[in-house]
PDB file of N, CA and C in Angstrom:
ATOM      1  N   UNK A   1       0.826  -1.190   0.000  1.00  0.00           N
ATOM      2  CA  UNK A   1       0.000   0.000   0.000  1.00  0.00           C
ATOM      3  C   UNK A   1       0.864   1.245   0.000  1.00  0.00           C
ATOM      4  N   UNK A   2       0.408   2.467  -1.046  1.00  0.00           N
ATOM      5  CA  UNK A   2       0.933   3.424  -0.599  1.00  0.00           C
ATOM      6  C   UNK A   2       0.935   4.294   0.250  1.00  0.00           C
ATOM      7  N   UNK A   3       1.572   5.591   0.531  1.00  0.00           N
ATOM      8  CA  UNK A   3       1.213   5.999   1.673  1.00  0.00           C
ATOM      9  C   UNK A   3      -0.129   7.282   1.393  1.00  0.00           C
ATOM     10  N   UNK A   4      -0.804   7.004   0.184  1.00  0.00           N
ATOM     11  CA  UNK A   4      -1.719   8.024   0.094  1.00  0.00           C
ATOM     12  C   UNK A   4      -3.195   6.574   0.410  1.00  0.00           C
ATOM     13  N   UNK A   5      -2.794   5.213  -0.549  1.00  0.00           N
ATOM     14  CA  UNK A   5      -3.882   4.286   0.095  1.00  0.00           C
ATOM     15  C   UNK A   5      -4.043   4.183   1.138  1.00  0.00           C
ATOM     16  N   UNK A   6      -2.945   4.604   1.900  1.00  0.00           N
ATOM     17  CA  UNK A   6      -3.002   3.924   3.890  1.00  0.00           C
ATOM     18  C   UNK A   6      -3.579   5.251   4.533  1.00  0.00           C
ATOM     19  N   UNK A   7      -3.697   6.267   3.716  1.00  0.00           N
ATOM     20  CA  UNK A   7      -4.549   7.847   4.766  1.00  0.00           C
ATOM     21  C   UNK A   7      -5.532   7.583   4.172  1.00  0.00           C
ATOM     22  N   UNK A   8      -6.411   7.171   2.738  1.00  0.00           N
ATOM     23  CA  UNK A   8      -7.799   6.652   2.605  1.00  0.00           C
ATOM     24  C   UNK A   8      -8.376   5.615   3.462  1.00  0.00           C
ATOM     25  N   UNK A   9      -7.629   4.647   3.997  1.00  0.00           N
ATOM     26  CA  UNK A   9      -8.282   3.728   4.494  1.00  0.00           C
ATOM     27  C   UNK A   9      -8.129   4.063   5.818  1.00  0.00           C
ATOM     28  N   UNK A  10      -7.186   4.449   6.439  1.00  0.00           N
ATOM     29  CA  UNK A  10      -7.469   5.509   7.609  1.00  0.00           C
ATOM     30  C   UNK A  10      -8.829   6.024   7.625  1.00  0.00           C
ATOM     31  N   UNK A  11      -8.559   7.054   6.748  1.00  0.00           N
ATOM     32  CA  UNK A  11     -10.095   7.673   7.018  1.00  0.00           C
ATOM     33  C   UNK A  11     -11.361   7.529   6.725  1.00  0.00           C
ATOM     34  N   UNK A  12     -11.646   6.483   5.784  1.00  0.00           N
ATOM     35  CA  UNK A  12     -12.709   5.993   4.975  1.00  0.00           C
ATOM     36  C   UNK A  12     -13.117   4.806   5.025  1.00  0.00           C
ATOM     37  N   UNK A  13     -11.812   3.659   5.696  1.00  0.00           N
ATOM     38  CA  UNK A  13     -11.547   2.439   5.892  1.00  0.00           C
ATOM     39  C   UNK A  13     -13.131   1.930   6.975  1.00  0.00           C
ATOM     40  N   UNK A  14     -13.036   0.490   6.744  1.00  0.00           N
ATOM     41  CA  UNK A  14     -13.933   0.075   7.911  1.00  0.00           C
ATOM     42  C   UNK A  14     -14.191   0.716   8.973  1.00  0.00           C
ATOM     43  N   UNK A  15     -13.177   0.589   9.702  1.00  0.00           N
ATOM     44  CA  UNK A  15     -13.339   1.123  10.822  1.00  0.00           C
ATOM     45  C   UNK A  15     -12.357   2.548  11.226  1.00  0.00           C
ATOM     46  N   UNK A  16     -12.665   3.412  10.183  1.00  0.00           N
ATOM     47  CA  UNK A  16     -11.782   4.633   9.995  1.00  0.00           C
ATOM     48  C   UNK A  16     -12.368   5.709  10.510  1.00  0.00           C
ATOM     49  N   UNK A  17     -11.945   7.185  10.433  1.00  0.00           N
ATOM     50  CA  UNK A  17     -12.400   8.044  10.834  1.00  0.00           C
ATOM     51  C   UNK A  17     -13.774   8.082  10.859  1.00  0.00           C
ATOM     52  N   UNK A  18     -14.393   8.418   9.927  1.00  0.00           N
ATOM     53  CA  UNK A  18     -16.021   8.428   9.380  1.00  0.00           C
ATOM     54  C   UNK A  18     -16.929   7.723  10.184  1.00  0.00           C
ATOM     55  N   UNK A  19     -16.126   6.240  10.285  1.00  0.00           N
ATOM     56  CA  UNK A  19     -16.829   5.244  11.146  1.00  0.00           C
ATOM     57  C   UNK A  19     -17.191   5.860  12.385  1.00  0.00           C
ATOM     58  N   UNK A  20     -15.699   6.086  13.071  1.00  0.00           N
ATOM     59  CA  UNK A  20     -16.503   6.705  14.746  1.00  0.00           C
ATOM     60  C   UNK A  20     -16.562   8.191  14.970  1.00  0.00           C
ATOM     61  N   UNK A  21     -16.658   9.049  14.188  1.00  0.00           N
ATOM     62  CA  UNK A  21     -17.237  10.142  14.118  1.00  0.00           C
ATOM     63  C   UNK A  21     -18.882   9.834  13.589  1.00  0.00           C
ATOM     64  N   UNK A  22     -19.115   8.929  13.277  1.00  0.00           N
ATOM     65  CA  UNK A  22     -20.834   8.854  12.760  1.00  0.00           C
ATOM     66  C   UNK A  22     -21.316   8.122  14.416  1.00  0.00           C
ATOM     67  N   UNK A  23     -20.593   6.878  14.540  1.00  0.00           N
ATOM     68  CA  UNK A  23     -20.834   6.193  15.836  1.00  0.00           C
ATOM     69  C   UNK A  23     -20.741   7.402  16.819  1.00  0.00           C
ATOM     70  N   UNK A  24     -19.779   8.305  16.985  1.00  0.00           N
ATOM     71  CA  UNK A  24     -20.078   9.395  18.344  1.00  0.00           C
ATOM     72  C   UNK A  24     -21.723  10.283  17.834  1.00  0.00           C
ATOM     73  N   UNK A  25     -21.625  10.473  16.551  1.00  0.00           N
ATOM     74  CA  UNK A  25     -22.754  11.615  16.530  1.00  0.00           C
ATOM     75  C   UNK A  25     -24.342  10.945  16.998  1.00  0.00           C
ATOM     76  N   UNK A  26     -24.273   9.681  16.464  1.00  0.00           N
ATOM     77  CA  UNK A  26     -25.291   9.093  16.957  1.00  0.00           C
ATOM     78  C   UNK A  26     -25.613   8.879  18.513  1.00  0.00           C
ATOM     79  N   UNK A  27     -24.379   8.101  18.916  1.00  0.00           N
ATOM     80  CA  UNK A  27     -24.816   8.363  20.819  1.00  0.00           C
ATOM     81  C   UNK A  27     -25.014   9.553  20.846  1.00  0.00           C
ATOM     82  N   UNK A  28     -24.322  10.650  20.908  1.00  0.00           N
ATOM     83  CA  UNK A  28     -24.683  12.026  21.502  1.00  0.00           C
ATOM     84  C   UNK A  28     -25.939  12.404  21.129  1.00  0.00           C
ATOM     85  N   UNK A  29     -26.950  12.083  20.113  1.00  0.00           N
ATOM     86  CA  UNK A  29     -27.937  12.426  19.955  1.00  0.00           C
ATOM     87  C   UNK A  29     -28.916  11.957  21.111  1.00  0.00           C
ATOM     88  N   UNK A  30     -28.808  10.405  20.989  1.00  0.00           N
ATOM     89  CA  UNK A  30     -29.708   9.639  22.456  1.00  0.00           C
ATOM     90  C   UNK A  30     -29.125  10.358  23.628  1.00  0.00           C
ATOM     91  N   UNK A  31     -27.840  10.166  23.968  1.00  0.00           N
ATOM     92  CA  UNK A  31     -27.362  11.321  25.516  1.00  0.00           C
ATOM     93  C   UNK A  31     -27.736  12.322  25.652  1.00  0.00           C
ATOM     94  N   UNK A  32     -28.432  13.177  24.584  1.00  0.00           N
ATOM     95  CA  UNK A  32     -29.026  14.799  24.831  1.00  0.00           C
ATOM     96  C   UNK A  32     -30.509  14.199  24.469  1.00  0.00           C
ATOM     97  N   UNK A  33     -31.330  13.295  24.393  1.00  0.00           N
ATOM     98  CA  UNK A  33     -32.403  13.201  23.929  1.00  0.00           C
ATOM     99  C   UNK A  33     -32.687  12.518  25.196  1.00  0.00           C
ATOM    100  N   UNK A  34     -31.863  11.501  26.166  1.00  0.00           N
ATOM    101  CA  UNK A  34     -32.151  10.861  27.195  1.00  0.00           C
ATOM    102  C   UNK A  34     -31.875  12.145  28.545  1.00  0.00           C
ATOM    103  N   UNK A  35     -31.274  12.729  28.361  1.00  0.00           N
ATOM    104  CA  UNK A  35     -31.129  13.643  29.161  1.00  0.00           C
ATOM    105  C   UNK A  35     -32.028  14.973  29.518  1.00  0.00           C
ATOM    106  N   UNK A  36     -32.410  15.317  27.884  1.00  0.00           N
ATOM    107  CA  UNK A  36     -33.763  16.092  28.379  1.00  0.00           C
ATOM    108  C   UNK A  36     -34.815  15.607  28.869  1.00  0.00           C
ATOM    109  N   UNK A  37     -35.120  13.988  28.218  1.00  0.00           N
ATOM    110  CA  UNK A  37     -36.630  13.340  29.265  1.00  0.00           C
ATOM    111  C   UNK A  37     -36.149  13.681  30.928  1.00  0.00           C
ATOM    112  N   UNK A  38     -34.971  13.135  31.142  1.00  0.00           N
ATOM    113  CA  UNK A  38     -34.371  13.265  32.132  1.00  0.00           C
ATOM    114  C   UNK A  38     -35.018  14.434  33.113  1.00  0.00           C
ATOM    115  N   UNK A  39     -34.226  15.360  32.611  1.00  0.00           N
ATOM    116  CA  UNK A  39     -34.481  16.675  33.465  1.00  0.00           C
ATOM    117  C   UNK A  39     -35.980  17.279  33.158  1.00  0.00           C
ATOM    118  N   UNK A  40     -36.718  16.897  31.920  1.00  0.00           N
ATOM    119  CA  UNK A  40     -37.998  17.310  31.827  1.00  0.00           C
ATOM    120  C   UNK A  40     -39.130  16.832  32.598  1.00  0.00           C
ATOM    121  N   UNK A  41     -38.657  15.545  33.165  1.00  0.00           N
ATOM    122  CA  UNK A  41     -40.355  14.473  33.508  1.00  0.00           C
ATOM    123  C   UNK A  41     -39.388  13.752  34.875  1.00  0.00           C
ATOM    124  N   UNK A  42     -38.445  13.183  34.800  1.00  0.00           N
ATOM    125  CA  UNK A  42     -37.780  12.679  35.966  1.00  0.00           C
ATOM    126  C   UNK A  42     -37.278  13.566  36.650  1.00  0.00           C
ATOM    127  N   UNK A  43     -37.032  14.194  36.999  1.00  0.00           N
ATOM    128  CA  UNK A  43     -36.156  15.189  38.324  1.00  0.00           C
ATOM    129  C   UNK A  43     -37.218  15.598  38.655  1.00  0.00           C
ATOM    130  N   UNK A  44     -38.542  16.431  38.123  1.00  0.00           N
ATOM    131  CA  UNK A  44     -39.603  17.318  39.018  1.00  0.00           C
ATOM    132  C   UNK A  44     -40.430  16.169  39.216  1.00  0.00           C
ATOM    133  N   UNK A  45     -40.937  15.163  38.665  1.00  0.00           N
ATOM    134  CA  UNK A  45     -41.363  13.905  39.311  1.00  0.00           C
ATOM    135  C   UNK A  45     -41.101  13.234  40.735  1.00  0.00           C
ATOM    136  N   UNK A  46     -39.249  13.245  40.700  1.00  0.00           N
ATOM    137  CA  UNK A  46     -38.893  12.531  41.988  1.00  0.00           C
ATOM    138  C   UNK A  46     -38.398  14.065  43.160  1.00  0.00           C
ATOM    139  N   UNK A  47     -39.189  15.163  42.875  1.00  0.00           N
ATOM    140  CA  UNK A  47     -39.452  16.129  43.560  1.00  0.00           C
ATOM    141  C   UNK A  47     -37.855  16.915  43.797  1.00  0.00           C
ATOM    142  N   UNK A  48     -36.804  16.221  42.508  1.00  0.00           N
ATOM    143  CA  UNK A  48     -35.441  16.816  42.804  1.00  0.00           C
ATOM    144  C   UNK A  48     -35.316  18.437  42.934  1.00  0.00           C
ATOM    145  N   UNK A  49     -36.065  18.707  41.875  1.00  0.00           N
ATOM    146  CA  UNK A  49     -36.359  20.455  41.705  1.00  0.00           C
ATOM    147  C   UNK A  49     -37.772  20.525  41.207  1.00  0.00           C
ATOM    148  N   UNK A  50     -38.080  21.712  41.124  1.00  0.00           N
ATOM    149  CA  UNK A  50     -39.442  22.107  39.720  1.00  0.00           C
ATOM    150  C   UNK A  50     -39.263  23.171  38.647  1.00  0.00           C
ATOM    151  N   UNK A  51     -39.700  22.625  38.182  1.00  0.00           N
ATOM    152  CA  UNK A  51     -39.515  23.975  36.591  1.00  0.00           C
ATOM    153  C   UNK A  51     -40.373  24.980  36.962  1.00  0.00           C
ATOM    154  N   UNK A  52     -39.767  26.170  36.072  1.00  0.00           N
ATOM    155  CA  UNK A  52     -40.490  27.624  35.948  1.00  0.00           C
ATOM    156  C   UNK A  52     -42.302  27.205  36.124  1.00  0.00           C
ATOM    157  N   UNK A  53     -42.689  26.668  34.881  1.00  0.00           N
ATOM    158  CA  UNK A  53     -43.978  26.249  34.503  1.00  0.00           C
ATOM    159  C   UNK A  53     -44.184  24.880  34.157  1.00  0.00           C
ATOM    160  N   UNK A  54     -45.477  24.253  34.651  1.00  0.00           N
ATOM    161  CA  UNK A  54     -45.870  22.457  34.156  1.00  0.00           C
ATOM    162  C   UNK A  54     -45.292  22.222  32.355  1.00  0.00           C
ATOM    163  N   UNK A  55     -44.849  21.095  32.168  1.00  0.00           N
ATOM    164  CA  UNK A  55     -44.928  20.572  30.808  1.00  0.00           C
ATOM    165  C   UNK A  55     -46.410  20.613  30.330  1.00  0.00           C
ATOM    166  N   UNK A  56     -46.203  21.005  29.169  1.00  0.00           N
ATOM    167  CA  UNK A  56     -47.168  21.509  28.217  1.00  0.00           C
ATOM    168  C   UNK A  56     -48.745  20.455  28.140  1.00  0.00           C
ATOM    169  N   UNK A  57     -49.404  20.548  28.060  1.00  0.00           N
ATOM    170  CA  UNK A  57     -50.498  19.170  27.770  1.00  0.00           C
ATOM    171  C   UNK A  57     -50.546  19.388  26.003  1.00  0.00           C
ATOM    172  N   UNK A  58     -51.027  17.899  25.896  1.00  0.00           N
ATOM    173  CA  UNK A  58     -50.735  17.601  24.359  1.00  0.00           C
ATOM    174  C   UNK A  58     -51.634  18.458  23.416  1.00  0.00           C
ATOM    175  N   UNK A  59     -53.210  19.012  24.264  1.00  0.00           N
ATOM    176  CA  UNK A  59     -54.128  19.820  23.422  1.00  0.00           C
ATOM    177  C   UNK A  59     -53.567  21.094  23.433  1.00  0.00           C
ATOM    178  N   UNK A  60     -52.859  21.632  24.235  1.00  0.00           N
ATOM    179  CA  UNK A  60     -52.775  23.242  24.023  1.00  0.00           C
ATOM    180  C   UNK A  60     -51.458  23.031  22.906  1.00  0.00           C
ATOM    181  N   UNK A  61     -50.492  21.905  22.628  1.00  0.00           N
ATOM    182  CA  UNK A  61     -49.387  21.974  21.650  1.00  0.00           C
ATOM    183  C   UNK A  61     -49.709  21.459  20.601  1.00  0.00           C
ATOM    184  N   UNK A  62     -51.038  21.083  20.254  1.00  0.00           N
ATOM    185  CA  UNK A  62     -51.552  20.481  18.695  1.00  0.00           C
ATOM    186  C   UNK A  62     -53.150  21.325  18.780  1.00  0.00           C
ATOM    187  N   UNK A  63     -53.258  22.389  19.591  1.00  0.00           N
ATOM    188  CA  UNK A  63     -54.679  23.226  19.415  1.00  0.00           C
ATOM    189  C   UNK A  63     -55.639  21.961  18.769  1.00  0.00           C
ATOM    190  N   UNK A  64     -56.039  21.182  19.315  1.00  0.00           N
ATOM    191  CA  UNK A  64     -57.144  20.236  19.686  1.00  0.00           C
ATOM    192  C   UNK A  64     -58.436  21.063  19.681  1.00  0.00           C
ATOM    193  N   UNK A  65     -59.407  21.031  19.404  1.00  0.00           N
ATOM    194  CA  UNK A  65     -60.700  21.781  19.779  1.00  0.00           C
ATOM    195  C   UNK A  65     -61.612  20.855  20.329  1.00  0.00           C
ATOM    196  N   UNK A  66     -61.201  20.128  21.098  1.00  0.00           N
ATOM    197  CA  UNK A  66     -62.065  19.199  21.855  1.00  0.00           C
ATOM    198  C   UNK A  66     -62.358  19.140  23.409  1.00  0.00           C
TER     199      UNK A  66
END
């Protein structure tokens, strides 16, 4: 291999750059998506703190007319 094939497969390779830069972006999405349920519905639930104002109900955020 040359040394320009061995920085493609570095970075493009199976398990190359791309690979765990896609693998980090994906966890971090669930870690900030598990973390807001988190602090949104679990912490004022188990009475850790309370928010400014209640979480929203589903009719006033889809104007329901029912």
């Amino acid at each position: 291999m040359s040394v320009a094939e061995k920085a493609v497969e570095l970075y493009m390779g199976e398990k190359g750059v791309l690979f765990w830069l896609n693998k980090f972006a994906y966890t971090s999405i669930f870690i900030i998506i598990g973390g807001w349920i988190l602090f949104q519905f679990v912490g004022p639930s188990l009475n850790l703190y309370q928010l400014d104002s209640p979480p929203f109900s589903p009719n006033s955020m889809f104007k329901c007319s029912y």
